[in-house]
PDB file of N, CA and C in Angstrom:
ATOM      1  N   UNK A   1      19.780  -5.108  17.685  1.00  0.00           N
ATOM      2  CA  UNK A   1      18.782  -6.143  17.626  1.00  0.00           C
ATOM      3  C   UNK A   1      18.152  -6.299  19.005  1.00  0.00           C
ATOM      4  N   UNK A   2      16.784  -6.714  19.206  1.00  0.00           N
ATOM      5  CA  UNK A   2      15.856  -6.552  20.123  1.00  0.00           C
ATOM      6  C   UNK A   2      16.749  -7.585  20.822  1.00  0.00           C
ATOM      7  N   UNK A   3      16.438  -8.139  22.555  1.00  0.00           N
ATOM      8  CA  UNK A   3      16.477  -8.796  22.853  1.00  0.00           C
ATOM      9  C   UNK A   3      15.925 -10.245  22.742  1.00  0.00           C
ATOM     10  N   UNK A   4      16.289 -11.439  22.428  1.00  0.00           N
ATOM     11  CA  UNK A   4      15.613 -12.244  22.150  1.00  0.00           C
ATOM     12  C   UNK A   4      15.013 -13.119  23.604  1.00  0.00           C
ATOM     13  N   UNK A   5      13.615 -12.966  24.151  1.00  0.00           N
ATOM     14  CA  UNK A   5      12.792 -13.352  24.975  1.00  0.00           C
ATOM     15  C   UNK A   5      11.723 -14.528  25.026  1.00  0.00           C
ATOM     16  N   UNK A   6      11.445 -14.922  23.959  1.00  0.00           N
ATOM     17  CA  UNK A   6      10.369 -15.681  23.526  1.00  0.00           C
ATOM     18  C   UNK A   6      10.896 -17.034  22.847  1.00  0.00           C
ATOM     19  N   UNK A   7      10.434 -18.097  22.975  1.00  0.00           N
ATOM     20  CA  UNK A   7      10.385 -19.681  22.435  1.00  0.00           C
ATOM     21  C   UNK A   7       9.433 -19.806  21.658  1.00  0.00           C
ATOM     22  N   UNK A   8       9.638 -20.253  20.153  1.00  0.00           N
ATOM     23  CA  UNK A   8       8.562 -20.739  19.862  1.00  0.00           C
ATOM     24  C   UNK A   8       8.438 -22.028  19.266  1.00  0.00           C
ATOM     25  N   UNK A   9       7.526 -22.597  19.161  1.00  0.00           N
ATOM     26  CA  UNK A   9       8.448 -24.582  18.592  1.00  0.00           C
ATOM     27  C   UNK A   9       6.946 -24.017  17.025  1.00  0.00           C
ATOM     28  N   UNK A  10       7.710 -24.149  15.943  1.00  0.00           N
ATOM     29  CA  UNK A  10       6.746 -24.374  15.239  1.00  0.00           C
ATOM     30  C   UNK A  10       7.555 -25.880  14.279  1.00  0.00           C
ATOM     31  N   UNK A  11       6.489 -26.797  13.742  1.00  0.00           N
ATOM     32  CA  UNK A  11       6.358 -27.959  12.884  1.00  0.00           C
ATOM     33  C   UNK A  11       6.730 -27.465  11.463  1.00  0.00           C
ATOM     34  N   UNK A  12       7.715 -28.333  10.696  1.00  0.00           N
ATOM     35  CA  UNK A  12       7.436 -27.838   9.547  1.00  0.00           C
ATOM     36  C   UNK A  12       7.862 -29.236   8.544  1.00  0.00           C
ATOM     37  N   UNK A  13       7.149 -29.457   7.219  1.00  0.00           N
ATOM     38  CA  UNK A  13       7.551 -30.471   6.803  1.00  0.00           C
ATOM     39  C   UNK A  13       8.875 -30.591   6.346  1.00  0.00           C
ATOM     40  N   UNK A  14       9.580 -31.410   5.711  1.00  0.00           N
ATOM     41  CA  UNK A  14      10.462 -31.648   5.252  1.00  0.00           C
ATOM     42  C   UNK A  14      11.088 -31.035   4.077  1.00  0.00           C
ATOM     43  N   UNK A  15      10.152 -30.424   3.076  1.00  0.00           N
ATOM     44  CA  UNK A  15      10.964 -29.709   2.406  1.00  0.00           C
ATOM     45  C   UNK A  15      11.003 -28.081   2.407  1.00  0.00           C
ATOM     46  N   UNK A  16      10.225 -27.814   3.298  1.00  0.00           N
ATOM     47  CA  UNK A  16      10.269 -26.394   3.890  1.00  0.00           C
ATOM     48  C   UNK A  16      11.532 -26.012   4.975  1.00  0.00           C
ATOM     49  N   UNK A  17      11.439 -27.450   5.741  1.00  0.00           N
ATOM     50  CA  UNK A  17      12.751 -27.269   6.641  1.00  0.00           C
ATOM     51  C   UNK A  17      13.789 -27.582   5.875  1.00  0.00           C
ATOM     52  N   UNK A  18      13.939 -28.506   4.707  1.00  0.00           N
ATOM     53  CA  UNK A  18      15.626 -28.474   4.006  1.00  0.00           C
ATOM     54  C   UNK A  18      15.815 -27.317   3.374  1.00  0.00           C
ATOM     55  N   UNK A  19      14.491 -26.452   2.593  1.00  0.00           N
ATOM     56  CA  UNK A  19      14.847 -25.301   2.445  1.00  0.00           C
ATOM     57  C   UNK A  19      15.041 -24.183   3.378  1.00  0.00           C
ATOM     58  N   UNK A  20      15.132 -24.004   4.033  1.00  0.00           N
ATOM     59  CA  UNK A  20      15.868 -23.288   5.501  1.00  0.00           C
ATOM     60  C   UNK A  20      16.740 -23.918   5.942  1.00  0.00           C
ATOM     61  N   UNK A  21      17.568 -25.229   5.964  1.00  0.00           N
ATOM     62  CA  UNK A  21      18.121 -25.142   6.031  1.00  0.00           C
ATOM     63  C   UNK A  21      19.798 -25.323   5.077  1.00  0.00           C
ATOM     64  N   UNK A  22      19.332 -25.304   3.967  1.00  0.00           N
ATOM     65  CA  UNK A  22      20.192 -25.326   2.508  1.00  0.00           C
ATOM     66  C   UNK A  22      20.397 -23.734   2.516  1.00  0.00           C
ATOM     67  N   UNK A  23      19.588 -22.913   3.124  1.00  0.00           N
ATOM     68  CA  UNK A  23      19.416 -20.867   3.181  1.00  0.00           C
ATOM     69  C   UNK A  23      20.510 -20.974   4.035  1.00  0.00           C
ATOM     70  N   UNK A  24      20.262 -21.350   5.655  1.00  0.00           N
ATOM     71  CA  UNK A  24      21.168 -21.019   6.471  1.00  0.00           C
ATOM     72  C   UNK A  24      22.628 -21.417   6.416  1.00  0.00           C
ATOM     73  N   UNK A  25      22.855 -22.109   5.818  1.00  0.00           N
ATOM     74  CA  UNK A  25      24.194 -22.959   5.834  1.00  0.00           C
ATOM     75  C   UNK A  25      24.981 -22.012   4.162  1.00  0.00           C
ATOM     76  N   UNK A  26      24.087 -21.938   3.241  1.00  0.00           N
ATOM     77  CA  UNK A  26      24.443 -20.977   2.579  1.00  0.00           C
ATOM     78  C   UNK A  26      24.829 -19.324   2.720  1.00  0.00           C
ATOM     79  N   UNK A  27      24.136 -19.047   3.389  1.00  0.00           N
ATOM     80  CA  UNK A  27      23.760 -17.427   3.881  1.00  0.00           C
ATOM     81  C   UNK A  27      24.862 -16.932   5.423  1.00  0.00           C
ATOM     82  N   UNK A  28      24.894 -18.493   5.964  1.00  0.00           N
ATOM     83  CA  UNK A  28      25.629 -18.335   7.471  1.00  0.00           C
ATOM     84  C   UNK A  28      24.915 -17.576   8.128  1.00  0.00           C
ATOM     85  N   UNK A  29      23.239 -17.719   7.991  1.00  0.00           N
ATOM     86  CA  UNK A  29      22.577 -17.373   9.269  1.00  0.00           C
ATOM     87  C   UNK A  29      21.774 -18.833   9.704  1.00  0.00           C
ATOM     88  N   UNK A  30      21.842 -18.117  11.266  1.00  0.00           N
ATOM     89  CA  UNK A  30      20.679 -19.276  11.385  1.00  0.00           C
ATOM     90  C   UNK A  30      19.375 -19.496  10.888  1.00  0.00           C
ATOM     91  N   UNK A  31      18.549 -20.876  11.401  1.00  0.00           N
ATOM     92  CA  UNK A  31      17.012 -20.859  10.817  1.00  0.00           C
ATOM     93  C   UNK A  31      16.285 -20.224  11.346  1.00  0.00           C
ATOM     94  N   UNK A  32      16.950 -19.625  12.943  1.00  0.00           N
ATOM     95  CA  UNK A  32      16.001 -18.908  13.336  1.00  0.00           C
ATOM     96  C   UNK A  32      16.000 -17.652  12.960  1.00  0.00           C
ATOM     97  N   UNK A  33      17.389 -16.981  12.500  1.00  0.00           N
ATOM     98  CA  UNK A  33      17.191 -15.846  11.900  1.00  0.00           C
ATOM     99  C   UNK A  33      16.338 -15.677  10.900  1.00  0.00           C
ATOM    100  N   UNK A  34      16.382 -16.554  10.142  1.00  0.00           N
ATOM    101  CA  UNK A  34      15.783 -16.727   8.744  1.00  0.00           C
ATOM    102  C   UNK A  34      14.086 -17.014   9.134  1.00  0.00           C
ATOM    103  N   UNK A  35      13.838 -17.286  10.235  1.00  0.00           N
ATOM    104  CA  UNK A  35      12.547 -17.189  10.467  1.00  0.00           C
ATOM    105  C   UNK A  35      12.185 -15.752  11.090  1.00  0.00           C
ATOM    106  N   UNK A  36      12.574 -15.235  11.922  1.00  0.00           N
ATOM    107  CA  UNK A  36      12.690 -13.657  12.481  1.00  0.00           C
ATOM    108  C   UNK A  36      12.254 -13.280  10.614  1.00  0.00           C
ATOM    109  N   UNK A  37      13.295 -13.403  10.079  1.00  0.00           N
ATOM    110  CA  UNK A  37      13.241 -12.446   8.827  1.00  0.00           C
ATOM    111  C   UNK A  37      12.103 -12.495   7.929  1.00  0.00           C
ATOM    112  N   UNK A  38      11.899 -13.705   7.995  1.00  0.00           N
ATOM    113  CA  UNK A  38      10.730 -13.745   7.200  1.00  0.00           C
ATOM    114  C   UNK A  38       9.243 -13.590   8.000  1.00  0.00           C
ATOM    115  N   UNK A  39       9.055 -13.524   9.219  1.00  0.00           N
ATOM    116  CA  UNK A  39       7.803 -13.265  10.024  1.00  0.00           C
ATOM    117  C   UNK A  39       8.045 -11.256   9.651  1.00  0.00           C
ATOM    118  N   UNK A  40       9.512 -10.831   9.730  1.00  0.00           N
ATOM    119  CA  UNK A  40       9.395  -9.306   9.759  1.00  0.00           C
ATOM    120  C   UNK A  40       9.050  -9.339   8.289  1.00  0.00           C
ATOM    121  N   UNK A  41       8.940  -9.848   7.274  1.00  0.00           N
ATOM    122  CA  UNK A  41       9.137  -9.761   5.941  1.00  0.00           C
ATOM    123  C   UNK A  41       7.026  -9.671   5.515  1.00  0.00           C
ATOM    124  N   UNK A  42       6.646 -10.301   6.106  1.00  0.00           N
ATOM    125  CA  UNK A  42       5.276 -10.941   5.793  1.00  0.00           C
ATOM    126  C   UNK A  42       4.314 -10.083   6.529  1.00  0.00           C
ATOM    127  N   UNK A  43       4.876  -9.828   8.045  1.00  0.00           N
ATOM    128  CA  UNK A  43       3.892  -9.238   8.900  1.00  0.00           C
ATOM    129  C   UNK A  43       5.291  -8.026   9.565  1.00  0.00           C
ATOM    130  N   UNK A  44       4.872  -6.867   9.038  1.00  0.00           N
ATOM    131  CA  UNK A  44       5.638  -5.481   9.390  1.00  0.00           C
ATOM    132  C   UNK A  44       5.109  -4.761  10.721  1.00  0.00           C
ATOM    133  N   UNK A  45       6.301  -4.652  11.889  1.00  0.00           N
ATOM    134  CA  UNK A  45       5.593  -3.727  12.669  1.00  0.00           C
ATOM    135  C   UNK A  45       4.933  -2.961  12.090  1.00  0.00           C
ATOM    136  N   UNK A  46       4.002  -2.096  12.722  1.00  0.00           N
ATOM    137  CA  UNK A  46       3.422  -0.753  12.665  1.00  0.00           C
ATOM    138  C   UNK A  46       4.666   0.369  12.641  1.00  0.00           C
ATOM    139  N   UNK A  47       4.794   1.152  11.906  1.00  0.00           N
ATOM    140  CA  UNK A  47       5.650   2.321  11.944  1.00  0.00           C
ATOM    141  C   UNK A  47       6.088   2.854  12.992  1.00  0.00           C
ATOM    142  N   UNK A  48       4.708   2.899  13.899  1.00  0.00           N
ATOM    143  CA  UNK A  48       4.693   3.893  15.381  1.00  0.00           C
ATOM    144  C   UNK A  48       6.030   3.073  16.308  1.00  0.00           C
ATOM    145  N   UNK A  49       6.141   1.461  16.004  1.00  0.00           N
ATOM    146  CA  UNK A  49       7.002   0.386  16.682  1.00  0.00           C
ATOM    147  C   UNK A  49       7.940   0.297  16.041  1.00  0.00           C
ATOM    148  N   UNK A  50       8.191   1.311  15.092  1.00  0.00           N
ATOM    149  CA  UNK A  50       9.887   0.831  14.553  1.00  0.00           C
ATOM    150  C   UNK A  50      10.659   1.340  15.395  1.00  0.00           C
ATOM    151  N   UNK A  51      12.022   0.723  15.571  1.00  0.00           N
ATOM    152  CA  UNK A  51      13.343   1.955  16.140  1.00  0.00           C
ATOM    153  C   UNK A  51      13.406   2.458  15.102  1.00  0.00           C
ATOM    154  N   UNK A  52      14.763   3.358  15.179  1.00  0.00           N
ATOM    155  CA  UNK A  52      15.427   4.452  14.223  1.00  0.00           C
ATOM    156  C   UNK A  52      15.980   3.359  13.259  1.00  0.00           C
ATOM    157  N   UNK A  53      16.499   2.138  13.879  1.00  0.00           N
ATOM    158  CA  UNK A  53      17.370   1.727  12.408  1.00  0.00           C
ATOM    159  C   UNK A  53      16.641   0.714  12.457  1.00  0.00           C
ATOM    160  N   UNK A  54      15.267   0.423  12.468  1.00  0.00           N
ATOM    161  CA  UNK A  54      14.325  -0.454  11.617  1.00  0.00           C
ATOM    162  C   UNK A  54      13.934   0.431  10.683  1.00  0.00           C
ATOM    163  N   UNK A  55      13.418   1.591  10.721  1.00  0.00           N
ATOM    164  CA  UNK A  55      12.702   2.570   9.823  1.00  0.00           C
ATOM    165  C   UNK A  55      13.997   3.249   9.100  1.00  0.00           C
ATOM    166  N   UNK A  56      15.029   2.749   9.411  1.00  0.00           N
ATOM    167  CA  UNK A  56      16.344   3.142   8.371  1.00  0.00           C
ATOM    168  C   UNK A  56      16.557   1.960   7.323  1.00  0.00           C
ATOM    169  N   UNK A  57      16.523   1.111   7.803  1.00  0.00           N
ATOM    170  CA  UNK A  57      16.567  -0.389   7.130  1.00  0.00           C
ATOM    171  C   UNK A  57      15.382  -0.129   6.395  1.00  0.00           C
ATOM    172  N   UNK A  58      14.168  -0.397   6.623  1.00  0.00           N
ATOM    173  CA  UNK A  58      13.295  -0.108   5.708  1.00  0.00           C
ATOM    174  C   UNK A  58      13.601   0.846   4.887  1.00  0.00           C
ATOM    175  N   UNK A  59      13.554   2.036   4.844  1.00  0.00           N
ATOM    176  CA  UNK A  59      13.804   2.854   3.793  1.00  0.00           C
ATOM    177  C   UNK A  59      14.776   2.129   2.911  1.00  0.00           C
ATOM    178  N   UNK A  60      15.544   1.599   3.304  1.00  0.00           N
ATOM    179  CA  UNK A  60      17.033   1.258   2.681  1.00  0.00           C
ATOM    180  C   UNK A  60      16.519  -0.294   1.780  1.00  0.00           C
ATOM    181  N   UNK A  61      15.470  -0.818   2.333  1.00  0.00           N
ATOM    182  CA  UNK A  61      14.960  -1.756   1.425  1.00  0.00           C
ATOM    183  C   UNK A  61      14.037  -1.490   0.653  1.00  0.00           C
ATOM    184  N   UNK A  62      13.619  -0.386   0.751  1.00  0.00           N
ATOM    185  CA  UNK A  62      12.419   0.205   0.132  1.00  0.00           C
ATOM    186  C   UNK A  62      12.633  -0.208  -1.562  1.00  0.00           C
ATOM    187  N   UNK A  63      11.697  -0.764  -2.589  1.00  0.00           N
ATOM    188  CA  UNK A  63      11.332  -0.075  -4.019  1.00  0.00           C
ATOM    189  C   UNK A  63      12.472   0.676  -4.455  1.00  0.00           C
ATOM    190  N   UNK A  64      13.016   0.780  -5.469  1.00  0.00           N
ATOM    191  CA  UNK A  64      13.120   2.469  -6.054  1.00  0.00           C
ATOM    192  C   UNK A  64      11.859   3.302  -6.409  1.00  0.00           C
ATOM    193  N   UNK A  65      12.358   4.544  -6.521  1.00  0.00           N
ATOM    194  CA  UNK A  65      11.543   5.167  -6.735  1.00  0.00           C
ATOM    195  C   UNK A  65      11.792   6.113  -8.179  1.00  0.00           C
ATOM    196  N   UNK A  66      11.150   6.175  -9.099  1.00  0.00           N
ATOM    197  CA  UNK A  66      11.415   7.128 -10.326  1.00  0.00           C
ATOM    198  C   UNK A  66      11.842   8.303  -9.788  1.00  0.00           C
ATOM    199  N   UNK A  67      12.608   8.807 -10.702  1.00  0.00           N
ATOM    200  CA  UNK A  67      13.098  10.182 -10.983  1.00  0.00           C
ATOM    201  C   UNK A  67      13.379  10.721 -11.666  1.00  0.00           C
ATOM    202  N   UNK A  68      13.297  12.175 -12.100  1.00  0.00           N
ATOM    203  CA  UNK A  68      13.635  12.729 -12.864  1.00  0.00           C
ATOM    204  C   UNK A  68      15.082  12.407 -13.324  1.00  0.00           C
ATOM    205  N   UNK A  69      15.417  13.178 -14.660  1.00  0.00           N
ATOM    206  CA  UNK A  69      16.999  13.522 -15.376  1.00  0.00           C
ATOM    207  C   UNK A  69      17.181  14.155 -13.985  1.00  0.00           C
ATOM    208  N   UNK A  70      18.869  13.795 -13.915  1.00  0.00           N
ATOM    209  CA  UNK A  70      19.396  15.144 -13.154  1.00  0.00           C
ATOM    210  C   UNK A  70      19.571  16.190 -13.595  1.00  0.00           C
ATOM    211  N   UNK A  71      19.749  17.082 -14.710  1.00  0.00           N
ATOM    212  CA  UNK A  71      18.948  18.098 -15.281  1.00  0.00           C
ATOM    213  C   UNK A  71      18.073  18.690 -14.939  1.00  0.00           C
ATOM    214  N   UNK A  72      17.039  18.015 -14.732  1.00  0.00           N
ATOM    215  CA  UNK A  72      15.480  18.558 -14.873  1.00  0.00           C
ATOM    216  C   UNK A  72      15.691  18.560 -12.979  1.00  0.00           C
ATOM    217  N   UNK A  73      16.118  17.940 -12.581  1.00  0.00           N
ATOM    218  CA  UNK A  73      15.832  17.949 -10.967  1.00  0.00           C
ATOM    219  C   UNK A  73      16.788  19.086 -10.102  1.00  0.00           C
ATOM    220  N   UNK A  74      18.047  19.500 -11.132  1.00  0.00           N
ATOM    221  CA  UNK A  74      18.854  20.522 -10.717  1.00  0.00           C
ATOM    222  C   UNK A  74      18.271  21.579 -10.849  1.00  0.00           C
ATOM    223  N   UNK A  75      17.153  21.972 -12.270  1.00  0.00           N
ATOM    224  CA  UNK A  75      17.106  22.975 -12.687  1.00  0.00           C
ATOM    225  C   UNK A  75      16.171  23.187 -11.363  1.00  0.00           C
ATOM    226  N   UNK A  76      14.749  22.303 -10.947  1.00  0.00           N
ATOM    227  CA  UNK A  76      13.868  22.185  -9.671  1.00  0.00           C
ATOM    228  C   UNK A  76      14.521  22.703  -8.649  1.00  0.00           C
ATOM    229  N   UNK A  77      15.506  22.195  -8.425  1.00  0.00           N
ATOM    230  CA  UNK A  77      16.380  22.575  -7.375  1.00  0.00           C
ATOM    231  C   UNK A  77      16.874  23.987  -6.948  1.00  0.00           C
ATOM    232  N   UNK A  78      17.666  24.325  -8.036  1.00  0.00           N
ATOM    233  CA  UNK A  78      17.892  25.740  -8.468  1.00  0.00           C
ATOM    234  C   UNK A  78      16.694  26.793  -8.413  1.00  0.00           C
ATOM    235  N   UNK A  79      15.455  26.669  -8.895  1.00  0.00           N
ATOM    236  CA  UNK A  79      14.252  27.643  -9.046  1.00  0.00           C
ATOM    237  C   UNK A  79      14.003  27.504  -7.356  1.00  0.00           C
ATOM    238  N   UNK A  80      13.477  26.449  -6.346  1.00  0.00           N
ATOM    239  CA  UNK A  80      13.650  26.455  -5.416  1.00  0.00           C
ATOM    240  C   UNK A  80      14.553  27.391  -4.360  1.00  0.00           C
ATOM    241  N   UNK A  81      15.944  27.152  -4.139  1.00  0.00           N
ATOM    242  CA  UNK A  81      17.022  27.650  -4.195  1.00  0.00           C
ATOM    243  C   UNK A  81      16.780  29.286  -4.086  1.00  0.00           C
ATOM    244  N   UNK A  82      16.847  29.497  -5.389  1.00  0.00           N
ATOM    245  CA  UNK A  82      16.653  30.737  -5.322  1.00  0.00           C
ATOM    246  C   UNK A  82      14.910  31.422  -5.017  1.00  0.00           C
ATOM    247  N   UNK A  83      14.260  31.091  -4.779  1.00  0.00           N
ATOM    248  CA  UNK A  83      12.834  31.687  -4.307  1.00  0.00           C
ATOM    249  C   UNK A  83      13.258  31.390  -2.360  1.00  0.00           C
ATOM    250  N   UNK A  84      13.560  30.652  -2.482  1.00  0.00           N
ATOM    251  CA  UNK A  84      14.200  30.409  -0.593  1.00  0.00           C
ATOM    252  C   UNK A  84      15.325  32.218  -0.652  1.00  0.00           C
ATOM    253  N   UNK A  85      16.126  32.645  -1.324  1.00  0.00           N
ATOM    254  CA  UNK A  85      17.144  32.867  -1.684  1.00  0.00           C
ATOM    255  C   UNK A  85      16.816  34.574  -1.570  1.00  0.00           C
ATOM    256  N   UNK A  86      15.752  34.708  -2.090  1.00  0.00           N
ATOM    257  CA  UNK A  86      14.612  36.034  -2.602  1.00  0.00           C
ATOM    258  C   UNK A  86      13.855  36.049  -1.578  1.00  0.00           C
ATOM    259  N   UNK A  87      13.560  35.146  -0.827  1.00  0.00           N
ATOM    260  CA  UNK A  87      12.594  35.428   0.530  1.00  0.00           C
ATOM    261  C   UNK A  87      13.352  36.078   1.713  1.00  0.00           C
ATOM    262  N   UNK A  88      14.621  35.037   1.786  1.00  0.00           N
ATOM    263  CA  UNK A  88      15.691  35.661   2.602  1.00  0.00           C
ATOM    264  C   UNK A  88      15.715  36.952   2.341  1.00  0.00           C
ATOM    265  N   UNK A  89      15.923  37.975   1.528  1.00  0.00           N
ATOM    266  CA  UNK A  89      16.358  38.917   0.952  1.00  0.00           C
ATOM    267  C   UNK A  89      15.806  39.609   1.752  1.00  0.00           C
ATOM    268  N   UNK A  90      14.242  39.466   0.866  1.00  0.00           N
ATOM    269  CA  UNK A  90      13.383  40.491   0.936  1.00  0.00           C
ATOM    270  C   UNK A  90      12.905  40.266   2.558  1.00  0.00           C
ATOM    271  N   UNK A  91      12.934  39.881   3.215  1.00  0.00           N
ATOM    272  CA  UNK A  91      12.713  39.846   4.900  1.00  0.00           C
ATOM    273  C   UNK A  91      13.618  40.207   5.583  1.00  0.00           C
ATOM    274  N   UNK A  92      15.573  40.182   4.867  1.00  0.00           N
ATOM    275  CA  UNK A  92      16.579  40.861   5.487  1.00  0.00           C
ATOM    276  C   UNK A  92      16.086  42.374   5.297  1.00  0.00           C
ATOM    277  N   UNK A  93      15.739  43.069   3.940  1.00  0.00           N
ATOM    278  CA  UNK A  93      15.735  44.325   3.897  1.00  0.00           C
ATOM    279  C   UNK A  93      14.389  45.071   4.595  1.00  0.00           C
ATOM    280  N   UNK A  94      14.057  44.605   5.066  1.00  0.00           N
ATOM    281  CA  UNK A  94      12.872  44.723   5.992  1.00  0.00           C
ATOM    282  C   UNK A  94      13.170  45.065   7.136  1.00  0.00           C
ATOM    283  N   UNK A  95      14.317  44.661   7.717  1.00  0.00           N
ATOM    284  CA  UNK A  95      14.713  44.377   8.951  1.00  0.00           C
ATOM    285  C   UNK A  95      15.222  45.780   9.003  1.00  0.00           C
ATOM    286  N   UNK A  96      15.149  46.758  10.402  1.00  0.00           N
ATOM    287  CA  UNK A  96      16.348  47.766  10.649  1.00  0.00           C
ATOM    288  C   UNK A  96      17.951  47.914   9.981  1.00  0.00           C
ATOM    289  N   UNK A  97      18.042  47.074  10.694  1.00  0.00           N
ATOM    290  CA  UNK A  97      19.535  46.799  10.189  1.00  0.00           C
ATOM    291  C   UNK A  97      20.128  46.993   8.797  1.00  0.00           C
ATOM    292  N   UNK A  98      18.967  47.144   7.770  1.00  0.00           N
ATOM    293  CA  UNK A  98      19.346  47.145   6.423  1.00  0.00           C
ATOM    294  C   UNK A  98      18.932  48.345   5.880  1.00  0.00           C
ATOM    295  N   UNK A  99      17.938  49.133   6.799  1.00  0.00           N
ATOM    296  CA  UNK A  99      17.474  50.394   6.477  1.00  0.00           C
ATOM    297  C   UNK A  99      18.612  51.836   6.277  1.00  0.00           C
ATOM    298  N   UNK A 100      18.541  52.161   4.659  1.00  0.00           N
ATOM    299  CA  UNK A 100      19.752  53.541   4.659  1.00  0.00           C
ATOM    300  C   UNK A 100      19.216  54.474   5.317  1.00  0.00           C
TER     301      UNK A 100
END
């Protein structure tokens, strides 16, 4: 976690602040975490400003994403696989070394 450098006093009414703080006392973070989280939640660095484990965290909060059967993604896999597999080959027997 970044260093924390900055003060900020923001106002908030009364039932915005009991709800932050009914979160924090539930959650066992603070309000200020819970404000960090939700300013990162609303307004996202730029990518170029993530660290490694902001842009890990993100991914990791990311959507799902559809996918195929595992079936259908093995068989992908496999045809792949082997055309990687056949390239190797045919560029080993190319080489001296393989020449009778």
């Amino acid at each position: 976690m970044p260093q924390l450098s900055r003060r900020t006093q923001v106002l908030l009414d009364e039932g915005r602040h009991l709800r932050l703080r009914e979160r924090a006392q539930r959650t066992g973070v603070s309000i200020g975490e819970l404000v960090r989280q939700a300013i990162d939640q609303a307004y996202p660095a730029e990518p170029s400003t993530l660290t490694a484990a902001q842009g890990a965290a993100a991914l990791l909060d990311a959507q799902p994403m559809p996918v195929e059967d595992w079936p259908v993604m093995k068989a992908e896999r496999d045809e792949m696989w082997e055309e990687h597999l056949e390239a190797d080959l045919t560029e080993a027997r190319s080489t001296s070394r393989f020449e009778q």
